[in-house]
Structure formats: C-alpha cells, structure tokens
PDB file of N, CA and C in Angstrom:
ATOM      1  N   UNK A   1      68.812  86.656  86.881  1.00  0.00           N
ATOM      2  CA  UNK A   1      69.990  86.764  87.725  1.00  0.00           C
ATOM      3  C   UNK A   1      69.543  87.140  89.137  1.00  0.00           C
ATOM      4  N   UNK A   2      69.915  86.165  90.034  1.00  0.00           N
ATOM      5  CA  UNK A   2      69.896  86.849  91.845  1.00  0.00           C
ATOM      6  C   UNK A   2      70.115  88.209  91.921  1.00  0.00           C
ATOM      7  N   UNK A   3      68.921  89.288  92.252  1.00  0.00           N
ATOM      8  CA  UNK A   3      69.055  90.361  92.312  1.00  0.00           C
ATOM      9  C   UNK A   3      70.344  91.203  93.219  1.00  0.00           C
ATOM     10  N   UNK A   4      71.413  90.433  93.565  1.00  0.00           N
ATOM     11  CA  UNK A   4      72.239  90.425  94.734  1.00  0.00           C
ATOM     12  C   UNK A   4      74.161  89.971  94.391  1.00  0.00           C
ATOM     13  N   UNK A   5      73.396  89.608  93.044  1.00  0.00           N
ATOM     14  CA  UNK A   5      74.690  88.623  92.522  1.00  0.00           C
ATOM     15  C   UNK A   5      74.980  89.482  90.917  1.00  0.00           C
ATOM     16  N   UNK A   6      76.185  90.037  90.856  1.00  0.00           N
ATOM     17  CA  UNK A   6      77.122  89.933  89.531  1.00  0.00           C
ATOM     18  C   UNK A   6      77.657  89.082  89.147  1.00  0.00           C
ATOM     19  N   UNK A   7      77.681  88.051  88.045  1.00  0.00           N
ATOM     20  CA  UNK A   7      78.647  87.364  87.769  1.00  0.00           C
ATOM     21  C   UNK A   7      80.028  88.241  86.404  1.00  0.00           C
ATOM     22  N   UNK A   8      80.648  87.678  86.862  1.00  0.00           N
ATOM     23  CA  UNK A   8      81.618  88.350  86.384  1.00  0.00           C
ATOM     24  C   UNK A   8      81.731  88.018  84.857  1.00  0.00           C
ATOM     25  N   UNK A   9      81.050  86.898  84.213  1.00  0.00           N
ATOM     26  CA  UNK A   9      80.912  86.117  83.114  1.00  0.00           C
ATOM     27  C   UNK A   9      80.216  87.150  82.472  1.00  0.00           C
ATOM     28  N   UNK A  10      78.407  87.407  82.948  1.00  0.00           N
ATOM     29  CA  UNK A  10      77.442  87.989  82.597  1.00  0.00           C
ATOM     30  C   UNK A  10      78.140  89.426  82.142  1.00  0.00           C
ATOM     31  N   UNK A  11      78.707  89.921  83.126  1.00  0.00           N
ATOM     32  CA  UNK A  11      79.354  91.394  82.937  1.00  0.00           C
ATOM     33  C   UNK A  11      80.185  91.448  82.224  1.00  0.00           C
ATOM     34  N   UNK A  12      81.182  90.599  82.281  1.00  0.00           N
ATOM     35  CA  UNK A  12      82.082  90.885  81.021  1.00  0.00           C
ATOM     36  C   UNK A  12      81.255  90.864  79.610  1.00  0.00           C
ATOM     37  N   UNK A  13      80.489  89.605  79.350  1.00  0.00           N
ATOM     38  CA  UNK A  13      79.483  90.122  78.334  1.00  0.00           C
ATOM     39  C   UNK A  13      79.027  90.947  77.881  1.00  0.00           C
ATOM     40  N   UNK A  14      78.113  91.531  78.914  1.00  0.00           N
ATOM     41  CA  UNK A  14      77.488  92.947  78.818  1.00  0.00           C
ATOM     42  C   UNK A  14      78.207  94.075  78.155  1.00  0.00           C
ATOM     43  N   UNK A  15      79.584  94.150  78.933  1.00  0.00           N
ATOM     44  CA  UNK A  15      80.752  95.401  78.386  1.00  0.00           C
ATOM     45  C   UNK A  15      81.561  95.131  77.548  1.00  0.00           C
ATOM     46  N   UNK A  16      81.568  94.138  77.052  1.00  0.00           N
ATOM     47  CA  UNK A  16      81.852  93.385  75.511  1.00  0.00           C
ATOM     48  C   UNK A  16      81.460  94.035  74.453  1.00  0.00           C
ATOM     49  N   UNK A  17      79.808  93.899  74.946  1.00  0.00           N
ATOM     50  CA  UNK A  17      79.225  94.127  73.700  1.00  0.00           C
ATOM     51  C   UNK A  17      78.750  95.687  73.658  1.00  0.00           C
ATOM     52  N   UNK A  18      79.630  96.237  74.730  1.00  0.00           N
ATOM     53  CA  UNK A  18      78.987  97.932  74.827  1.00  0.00           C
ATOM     54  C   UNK A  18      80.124  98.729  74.263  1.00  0.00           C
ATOM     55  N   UNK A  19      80.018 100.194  73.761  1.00  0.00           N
ATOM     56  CA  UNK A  19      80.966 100.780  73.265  1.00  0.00           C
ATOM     57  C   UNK A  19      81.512 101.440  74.639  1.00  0.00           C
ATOM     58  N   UNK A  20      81.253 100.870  75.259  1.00  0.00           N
ATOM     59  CA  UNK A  20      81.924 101.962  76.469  1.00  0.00           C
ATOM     60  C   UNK A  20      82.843 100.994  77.268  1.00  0.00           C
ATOM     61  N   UNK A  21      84.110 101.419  78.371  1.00  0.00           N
ATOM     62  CA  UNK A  21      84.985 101.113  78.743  1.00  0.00           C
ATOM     63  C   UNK A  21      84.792 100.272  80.369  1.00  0.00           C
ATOM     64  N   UNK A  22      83.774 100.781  80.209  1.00  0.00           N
ATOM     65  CA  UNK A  22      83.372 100.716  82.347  1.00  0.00           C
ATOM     66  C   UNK A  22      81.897 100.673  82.024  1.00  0.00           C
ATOM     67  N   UNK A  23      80.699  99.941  82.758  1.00  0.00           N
ATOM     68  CA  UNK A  23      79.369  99.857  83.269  1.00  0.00           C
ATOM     69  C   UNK A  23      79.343  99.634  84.092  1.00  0.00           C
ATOM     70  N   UNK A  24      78.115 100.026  85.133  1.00  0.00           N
ATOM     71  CA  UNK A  24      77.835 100.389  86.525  1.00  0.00           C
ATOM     72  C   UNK A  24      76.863  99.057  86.362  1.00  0.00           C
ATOM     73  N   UNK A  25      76.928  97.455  87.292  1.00  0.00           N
ATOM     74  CA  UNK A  25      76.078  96.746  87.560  1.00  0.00           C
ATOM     75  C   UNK A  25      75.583  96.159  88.350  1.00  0.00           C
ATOM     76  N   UNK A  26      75.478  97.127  89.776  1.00  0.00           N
ATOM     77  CA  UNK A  26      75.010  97.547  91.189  1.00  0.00           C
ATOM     78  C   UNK A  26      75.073  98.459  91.753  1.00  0.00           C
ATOM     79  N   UNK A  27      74.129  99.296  92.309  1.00  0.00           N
ATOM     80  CA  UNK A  27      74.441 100.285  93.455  1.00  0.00           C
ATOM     81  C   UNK A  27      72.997 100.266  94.639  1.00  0.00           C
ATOM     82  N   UNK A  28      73.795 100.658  95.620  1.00  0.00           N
ATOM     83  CA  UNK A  28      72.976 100.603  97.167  1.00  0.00           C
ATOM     84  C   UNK A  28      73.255 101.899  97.636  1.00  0.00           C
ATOM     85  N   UNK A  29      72.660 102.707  98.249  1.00  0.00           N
ATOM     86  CA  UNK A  29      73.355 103.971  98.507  1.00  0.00           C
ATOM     87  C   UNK A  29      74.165 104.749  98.239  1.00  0.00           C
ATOM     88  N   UNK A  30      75.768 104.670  98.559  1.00  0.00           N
ATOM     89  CA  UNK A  30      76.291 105.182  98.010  1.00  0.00           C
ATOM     90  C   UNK A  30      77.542 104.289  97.685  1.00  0.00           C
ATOM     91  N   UNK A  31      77.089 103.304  97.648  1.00  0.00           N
ATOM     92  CA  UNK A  31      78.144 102.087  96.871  1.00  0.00           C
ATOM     93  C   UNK A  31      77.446 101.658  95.311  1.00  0.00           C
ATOM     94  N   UNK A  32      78.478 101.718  94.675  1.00  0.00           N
ATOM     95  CA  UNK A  32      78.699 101.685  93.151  1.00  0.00           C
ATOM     96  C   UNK A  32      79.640 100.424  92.497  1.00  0.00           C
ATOM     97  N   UNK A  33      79.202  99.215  92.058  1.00  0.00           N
ATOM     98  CA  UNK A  33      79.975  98.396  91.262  1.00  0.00           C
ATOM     99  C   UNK A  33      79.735  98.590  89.609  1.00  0.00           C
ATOM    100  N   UNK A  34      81.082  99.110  89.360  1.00  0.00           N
ATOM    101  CA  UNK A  34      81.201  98.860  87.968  1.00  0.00           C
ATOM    102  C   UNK A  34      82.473  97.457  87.418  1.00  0.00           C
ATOM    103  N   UNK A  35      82.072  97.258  86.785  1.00  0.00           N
ATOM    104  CA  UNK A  35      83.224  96.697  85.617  1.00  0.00           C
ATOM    105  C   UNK A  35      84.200  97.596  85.019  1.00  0.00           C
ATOM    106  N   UNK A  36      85.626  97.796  84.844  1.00  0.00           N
ATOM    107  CA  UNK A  36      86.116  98.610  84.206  1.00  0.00           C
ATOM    108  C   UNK A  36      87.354  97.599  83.550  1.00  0.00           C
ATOM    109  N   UNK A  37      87.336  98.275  81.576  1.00  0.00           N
ATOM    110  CA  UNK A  37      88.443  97.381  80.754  1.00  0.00           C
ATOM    111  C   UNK A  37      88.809  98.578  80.097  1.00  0.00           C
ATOM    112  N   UNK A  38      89.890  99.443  80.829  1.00  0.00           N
ATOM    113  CA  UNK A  38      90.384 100.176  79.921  1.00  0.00           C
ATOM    114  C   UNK A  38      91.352  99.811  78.527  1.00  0.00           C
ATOM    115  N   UNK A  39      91.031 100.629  77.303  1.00  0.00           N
ATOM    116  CA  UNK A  39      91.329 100.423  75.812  1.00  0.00           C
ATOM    117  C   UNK A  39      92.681 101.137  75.854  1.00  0.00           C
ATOM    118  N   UNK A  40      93.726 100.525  75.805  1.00  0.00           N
ATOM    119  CA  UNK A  40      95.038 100.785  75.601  1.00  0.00           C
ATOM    120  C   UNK A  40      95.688 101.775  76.149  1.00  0.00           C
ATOM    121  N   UNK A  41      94.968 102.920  76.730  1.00  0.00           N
ATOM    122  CA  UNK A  41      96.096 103.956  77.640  1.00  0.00           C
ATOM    123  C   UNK A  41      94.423 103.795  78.670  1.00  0.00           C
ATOM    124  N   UNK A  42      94.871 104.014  80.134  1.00  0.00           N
ATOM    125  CA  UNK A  42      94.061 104.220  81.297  1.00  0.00           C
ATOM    126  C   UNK A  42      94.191 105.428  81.362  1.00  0.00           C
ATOM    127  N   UNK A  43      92.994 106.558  80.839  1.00  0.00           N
ATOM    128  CA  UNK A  43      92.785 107.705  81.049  1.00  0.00           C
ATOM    129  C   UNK A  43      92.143 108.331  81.982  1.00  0.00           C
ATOM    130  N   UNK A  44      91.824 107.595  83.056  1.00  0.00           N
ATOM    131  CA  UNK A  44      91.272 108.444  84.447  1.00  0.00           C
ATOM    132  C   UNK A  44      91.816 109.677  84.969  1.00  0.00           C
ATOM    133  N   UNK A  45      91.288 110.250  85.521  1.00  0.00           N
ATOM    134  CA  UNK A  45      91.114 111.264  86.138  1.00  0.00           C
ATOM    135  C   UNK A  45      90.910 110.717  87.795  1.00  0.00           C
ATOM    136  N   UNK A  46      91.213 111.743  88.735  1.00  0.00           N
ATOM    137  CA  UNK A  46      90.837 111.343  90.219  1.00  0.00           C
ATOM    138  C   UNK A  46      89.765 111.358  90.435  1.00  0.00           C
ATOM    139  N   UNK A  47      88.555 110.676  91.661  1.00  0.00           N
ATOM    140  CA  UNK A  47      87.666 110.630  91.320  1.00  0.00           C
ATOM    141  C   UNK A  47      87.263 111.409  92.785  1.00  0.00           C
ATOM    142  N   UNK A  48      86.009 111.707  92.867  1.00  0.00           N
ATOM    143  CA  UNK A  48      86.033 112.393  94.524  1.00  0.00           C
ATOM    144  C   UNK A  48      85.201 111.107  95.417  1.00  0.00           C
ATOM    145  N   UNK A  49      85.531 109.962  95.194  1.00  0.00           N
ATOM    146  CA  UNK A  49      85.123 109.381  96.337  1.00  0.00           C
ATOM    147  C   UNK A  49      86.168 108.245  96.573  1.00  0.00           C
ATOM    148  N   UNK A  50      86.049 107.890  97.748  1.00  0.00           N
ATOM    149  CA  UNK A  50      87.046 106.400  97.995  1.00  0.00           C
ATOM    150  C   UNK A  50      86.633 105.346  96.924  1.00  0.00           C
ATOM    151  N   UNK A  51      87.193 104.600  96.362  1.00  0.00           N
ATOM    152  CA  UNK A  51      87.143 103.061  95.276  1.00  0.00           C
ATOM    153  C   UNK A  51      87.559 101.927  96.182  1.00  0.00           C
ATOM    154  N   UNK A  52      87.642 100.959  95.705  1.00  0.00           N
ATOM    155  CA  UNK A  52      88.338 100.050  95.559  1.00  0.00           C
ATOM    156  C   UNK A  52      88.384  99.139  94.009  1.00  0.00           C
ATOM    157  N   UNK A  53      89.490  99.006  94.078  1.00  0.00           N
ATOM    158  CA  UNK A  53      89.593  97.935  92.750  1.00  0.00           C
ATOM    159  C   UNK A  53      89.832  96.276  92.837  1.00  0.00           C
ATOM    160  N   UNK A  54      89.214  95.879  92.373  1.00  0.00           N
ATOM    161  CA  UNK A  54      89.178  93.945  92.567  1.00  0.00           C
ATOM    162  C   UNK A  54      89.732  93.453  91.516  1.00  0.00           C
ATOM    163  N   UNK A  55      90.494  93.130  91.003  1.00  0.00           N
ATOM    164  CA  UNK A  55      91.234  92.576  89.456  1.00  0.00           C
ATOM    165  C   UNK A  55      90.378  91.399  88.899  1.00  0.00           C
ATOM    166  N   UNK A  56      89.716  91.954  88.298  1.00  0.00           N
ATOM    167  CA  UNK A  56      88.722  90.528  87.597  1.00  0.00           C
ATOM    168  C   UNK A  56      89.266  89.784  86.517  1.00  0.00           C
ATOM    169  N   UNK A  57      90.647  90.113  85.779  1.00  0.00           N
ATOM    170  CA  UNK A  57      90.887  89.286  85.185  1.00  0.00           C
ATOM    171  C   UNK A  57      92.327  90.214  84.813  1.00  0.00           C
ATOM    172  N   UNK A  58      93.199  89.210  84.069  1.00  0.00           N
ATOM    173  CA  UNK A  58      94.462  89.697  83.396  1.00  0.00           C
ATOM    174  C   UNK A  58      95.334  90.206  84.659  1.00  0.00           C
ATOM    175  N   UNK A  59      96.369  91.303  83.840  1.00  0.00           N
ATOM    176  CA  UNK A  59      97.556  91.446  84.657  1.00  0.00           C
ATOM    177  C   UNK A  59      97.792  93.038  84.402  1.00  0.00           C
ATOM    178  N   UNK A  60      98.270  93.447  85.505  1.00  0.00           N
ATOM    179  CA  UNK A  60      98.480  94.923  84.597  1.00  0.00           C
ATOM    180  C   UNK A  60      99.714  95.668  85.560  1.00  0.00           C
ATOM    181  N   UNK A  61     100.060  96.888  85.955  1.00  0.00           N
ATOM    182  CA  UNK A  61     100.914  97.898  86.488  1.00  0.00           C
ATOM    183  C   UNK A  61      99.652  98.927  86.622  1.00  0.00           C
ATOM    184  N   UNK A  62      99.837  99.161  88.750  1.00  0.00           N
ATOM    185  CA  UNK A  62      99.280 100.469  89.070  1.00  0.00           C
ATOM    186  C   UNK A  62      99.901 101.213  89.747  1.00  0.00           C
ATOM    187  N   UNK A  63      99.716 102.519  88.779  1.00  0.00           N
ATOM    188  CA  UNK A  63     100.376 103.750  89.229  1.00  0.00           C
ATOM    189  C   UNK A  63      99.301 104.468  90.272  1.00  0.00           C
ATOM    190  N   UNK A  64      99.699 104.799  91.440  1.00  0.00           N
ATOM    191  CA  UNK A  64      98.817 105.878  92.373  1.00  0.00           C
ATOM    192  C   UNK A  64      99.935 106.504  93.304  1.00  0.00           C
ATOM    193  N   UNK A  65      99.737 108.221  92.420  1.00  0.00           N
ATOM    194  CA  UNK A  65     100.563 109.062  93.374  1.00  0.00           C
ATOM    195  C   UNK A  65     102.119 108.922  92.993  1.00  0.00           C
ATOM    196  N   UNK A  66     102.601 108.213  91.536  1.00  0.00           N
ATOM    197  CA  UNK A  66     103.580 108.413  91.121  1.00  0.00           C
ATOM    198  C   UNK A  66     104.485 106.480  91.688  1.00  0.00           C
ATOM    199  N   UNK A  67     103.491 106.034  92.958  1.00  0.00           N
ATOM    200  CA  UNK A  67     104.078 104.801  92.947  1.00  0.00           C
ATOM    201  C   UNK A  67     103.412 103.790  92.010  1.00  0.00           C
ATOM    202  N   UNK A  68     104.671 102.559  91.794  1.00  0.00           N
ATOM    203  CA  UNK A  68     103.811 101.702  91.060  1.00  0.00           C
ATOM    204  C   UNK A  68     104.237 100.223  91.687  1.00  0.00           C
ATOM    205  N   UNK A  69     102.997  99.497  91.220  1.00  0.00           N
ATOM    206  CA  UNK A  69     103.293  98.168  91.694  1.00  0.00           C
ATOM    207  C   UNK A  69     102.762  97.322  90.465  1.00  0.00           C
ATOM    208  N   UNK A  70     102.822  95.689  90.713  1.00  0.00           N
ATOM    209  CA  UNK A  70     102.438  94.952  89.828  1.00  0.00           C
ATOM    210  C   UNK A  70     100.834  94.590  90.343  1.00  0.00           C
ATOM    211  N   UNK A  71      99.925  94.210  89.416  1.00  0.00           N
ATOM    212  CA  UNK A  71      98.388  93.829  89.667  1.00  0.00           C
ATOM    213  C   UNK A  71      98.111  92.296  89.039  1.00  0.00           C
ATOM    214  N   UNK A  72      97.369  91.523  90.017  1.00  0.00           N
ATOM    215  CA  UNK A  72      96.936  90.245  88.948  1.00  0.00           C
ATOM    216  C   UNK A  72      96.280  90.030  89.606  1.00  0.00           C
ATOM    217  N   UNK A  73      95.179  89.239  88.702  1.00  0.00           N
ATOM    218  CA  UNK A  73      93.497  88.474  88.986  1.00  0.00           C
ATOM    219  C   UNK A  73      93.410  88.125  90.653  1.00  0.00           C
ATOM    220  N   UNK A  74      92.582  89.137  91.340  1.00  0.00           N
ATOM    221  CA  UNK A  74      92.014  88.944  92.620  1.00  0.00           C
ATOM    222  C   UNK A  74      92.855  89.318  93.594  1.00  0.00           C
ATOM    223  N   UNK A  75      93.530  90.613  93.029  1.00  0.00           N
ATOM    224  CA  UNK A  75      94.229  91.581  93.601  1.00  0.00           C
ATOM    225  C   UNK A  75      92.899  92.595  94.115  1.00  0.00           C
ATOM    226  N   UNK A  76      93.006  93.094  95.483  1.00  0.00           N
ATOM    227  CA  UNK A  76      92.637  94.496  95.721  1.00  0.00           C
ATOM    228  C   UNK A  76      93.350  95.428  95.886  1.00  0.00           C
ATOM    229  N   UNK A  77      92.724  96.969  95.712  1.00  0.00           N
ATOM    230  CA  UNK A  77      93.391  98.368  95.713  1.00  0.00           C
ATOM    231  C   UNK A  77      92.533  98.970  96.396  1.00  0.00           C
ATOM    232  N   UNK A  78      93.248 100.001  97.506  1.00  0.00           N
ATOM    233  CA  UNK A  78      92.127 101.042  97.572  1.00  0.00           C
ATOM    234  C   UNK A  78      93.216 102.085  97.295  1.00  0.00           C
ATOM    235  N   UNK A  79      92.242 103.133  96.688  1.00  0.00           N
ATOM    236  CA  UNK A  79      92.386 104.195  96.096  1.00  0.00           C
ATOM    237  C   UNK A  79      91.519 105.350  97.185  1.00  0.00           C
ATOM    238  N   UNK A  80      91.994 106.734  97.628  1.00  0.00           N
ATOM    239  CA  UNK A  80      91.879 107.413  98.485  1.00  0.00           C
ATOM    240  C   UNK A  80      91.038 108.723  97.222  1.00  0.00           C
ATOM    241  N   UNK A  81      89.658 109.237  97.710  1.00  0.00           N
ATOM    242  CA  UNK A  81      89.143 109.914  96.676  1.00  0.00           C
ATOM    243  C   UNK A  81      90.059 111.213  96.616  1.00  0.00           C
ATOM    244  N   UNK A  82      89.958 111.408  95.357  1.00  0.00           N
ATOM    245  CA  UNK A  82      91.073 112.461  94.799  1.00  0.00           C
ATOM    246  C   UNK A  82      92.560 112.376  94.712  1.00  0.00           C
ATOM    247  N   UNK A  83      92.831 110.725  95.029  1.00  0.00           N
ATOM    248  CA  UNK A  83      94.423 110.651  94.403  1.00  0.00           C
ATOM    249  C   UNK A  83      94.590 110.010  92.731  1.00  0.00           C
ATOM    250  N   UNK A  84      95.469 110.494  92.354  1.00  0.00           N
ATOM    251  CA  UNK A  84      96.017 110.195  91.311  1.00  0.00           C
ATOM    252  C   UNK A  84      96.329 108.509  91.052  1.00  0.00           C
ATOM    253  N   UNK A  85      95.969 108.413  89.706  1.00  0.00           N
ATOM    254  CA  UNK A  85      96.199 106.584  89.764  1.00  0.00           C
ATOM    255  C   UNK A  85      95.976 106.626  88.394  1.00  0.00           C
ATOM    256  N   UNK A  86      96.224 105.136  88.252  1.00  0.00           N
ATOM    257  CA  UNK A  86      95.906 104.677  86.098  1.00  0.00           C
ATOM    258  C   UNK A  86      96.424 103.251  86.487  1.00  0.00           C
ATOM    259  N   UNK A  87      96.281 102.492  85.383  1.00  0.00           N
ATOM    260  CA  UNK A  87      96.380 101.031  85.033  1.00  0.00           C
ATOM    261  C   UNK A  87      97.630 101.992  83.868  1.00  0.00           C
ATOM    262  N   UNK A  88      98.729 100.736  84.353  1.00  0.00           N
ATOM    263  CA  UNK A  88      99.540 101.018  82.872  1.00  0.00           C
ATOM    264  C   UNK A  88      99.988  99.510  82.401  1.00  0.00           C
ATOM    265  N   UNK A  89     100.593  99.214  80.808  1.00  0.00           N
ATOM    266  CA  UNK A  89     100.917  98.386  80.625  1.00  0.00           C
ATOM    267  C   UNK A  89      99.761  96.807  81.181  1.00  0.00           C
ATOM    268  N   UNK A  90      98.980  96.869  80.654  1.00  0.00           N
ATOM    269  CA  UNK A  90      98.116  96.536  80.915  1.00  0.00           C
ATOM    270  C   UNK A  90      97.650  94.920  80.039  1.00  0.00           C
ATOM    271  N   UNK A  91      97.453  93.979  80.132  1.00  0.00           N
ATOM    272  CA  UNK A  91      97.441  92.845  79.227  1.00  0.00           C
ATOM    273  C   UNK A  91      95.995  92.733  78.861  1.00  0.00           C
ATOM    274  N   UNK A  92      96.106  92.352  77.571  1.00  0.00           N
ATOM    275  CA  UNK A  92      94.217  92.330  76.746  1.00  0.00           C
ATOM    276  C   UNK A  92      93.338  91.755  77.142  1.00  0.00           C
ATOM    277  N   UNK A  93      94.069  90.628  78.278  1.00  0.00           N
ATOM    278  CA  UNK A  93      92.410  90.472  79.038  1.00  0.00           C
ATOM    279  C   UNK A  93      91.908  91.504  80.399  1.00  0.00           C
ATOM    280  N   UNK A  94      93.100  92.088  80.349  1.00  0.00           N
ATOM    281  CA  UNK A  94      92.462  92.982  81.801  1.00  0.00           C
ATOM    282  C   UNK A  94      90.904  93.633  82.077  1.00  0.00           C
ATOM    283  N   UNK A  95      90.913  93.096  83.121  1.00  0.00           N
ATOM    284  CA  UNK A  95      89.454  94.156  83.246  1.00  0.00           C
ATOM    285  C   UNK A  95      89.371  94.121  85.154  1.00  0.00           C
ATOM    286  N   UNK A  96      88.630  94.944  85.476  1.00  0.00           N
ATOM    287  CA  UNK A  96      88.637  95.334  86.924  1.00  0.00           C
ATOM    288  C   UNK A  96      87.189  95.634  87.715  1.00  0.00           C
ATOM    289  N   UNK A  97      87.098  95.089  88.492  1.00  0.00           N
ATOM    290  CA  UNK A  97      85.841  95.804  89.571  1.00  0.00           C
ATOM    291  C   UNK A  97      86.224  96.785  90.100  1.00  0.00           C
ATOM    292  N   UNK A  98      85.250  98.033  90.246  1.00  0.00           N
ATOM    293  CA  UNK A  98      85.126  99.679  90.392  1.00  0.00           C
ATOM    294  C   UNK A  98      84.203  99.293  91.866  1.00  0.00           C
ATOM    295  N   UNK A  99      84.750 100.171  93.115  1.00  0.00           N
ATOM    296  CA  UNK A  99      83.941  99.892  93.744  1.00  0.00           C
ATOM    297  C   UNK A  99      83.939 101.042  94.578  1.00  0.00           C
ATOM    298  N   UNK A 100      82.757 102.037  94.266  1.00  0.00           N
ATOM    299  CA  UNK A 100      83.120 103.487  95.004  1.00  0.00           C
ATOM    300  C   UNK A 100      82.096 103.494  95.786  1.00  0.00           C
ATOM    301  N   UNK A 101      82.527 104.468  96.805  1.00  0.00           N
ATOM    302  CA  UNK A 101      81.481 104.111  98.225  1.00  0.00           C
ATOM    303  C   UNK A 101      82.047 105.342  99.148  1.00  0.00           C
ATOM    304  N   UNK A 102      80.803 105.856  99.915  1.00  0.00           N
ATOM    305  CA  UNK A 102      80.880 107.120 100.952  1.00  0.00           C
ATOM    306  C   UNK A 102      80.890 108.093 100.091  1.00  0.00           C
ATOM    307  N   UNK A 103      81.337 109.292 100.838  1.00  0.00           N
ATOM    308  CA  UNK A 103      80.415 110.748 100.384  1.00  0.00           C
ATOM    309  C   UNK A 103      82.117 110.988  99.434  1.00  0.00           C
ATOM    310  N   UNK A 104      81.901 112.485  98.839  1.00  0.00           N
ATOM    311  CA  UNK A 104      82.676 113.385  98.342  1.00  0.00           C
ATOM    312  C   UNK A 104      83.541 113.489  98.948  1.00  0.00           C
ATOM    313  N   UNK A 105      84.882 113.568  98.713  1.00  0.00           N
ATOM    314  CA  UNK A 105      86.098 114.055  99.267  1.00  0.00           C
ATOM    315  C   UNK A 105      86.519 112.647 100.250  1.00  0.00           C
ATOM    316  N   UNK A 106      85.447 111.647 100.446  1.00  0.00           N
ATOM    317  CA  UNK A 106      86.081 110.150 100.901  1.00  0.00           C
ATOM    318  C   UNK A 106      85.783 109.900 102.361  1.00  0.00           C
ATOM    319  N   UNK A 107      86.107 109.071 102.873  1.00  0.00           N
ATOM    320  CA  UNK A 107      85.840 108.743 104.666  1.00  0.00           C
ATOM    321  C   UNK A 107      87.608 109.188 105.108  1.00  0.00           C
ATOM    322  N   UNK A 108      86.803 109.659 106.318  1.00  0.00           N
ATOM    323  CA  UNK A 108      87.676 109.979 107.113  1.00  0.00           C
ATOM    324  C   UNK A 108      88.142 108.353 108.082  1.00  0.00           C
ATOM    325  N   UNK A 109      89.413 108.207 108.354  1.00  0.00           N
ATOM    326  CA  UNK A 109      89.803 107.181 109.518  1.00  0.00           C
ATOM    327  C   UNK A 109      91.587 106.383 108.808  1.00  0.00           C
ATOM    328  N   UNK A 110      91.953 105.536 109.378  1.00  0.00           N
ATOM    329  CA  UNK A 110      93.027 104.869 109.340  1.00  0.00           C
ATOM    330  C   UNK A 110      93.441 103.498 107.941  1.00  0.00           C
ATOM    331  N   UNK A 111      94.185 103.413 108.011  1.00  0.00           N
ATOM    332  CA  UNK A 111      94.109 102.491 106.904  1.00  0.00           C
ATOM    333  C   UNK A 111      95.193 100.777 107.845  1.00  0.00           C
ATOM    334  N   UNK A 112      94.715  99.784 108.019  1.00  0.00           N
ATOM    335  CA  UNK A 112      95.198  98.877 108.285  1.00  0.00           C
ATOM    336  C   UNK A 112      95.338  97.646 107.152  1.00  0.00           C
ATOM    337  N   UNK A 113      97.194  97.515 106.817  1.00  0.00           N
ATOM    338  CA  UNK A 113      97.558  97.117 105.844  1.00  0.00           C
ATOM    339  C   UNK A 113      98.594  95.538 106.225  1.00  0.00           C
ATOM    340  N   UNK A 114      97.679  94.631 106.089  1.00  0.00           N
ATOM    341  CA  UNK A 114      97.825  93.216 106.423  1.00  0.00           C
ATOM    342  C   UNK A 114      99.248  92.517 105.764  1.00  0.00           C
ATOM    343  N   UNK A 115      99.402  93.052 104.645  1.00  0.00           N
ATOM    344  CA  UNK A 115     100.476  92.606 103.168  1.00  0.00           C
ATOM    345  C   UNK A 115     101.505  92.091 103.546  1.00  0.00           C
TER     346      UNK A 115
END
C-alpha cells in the first residue's frame, strides 16, 4: 500500500476482522486517522483534542452538545475537543473517519461555515 494512502476498502477489512470498534491507520505528528464503526449504542466520551469526522459509509444521526442533525456518506463534522457528541440511530453499514489533530484542550481561532 502507498505509504500515504488509506483505502477505505483495505480498512474496513482490517476492522472487520478486529474485535475492536475504531483502528488508528495513520498518524503524522499530531494528526491521527482512525476508522470508527460503532456496535449499536455510540459510547464516546469527549475527547481532549479537535476531530473531524468524514462519513465513510452508511447513514446515521449526530448528536453534539444536545443538537442533532442527519449524517450520510461523505459528510464532514468538526467536533471542538471536549464537547459532547455520539452517533445515534445509526444504520449497519455505518462507519466513519476519526481525524484528531493539534494539542490538548484543541486550537484556538474561528470557525468558517460554508453550508
């Protein structure tokens, strides 16, 4: 595999065949790509750094901070480190790119929202 390249095929594979919910399959400093397919309730916790989420597949409902919206394939999210969030109602193919990056407690600056 291009030392540079995830395919999303390969990875879903990988976390297929793993007992775990989420695998980490890049990091550069302090950027982190995981895969994440949460198993019937999204039990996260806040995390202390900024994310983003990429919808790699399926359909789901995200809650952050008590709001919710609808999610589908090649949707992004950013998530602010230490807010509250979950996948709810979630469809069996769902699965998501994890994409955490910068220090503890998150970057400081503005948010410009195109939507």
């Amino acid at each position: 595999m291009f030392p540079n390249k995830v395919s999303i095929d390969k990875a879903s594979e990988i976390l297929k065949n793993s007992p775990d919910i989420f695998r980490t399959f890049f990091e550069h400093g302090t950027l982190s790509l995981e895969l994440y397919k949460p198993d019937l309730i999204d039990k996260q916790q806040p995390h202390e750094r900024d994310e983003i989420y990429i919808i790699a597949g399926g359909n789901a409902r995200f809650e952050l901070e008590n709001e919710i919206t609808e999610v589908k394939t090649g949707d992004f999210l950013f998530v602010p480190a230490k807010a509250r969030h979950r996948f709810i109602d979630f469809s069996n193919d769902f699965s998501t790119w994890v994409i955490f990056y910068g220090p503890a407690g998150g970057e400081q600056g503005s948010i410009l929202n195109h939507s």
